[in-house]
Protein backbone atom coordinates (compact mmCIF):
# COMPACT_ATOMS: atom_id res chain seq x y z
CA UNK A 1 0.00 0.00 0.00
CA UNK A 2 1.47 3.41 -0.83
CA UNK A 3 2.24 6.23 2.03
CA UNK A 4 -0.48 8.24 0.28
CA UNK A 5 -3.05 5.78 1.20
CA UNK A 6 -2.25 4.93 4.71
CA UNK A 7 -2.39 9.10 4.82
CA UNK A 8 -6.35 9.00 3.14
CA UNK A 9 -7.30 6.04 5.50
CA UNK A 10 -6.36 8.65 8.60
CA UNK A 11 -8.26 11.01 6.90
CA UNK A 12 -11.10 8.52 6.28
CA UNK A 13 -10.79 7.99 10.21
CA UNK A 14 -10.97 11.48 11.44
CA UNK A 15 -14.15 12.51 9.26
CA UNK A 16 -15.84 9.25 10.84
CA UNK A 17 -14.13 10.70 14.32
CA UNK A 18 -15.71 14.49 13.30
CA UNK A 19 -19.21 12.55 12.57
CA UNK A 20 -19.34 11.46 16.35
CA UNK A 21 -17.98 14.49 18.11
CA UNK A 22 -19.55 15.77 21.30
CA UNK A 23 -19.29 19.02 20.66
CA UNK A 24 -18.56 21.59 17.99
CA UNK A 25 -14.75 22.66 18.92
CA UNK A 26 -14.11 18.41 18.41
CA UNK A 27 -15.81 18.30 14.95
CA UNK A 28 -14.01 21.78 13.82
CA UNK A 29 -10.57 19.51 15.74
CA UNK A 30 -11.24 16.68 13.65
CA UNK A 31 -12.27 18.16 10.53
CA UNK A 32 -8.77 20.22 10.99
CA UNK A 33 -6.90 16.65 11.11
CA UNK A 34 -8.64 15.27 8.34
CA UNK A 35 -7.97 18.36 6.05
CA UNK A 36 -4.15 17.73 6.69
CA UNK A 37 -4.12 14.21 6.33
CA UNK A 38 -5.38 14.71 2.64
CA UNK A 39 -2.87 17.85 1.95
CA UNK A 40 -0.72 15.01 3.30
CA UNK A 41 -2.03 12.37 0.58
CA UNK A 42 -1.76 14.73 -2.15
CA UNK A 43 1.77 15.76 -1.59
CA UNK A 44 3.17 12.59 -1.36
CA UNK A 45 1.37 11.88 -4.77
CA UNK A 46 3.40 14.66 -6.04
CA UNK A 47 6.27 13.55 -4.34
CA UNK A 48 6.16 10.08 -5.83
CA UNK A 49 5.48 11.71 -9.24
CA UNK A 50 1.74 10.26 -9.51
CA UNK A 51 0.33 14.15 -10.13
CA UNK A 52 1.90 16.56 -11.96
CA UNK A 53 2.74 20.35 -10.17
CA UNK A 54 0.56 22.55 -10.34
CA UNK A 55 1.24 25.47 -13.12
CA UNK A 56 1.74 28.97 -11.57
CA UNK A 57 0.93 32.20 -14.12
CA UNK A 58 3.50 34.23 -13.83
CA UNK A 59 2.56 37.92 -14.37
């Protein structure tokens, strides 16, 4: 299994974490983690050359 999936499985797992939370500072907590877990997933994509960089317009 590649790095960037083990990263969208913790991702999976804090969403389903955020979907049970308490109270609202826990979902906003959890919603946080899962955000950076798939900024996580994507990078390593791009590190492991699976998606291409992202063109910047330069003015």
């Amino acid at each position: 299994m590649k790095q960037s999936d083990h990263f969208r499985e913790n991702a999976e797992n804090c969403q389903r974490l955020a979907e049970r939370a308490d109270d609202h500072p826990s979902y906003l907590r959890y919603k946080r983690m899962e955000d950076a877990w798939l900024s996580l997933a994507n990078e390593q994509d791009w590190l492991d050359g699976e998606t291409p960089p992202i063109a910047v317009a330069v003015a």
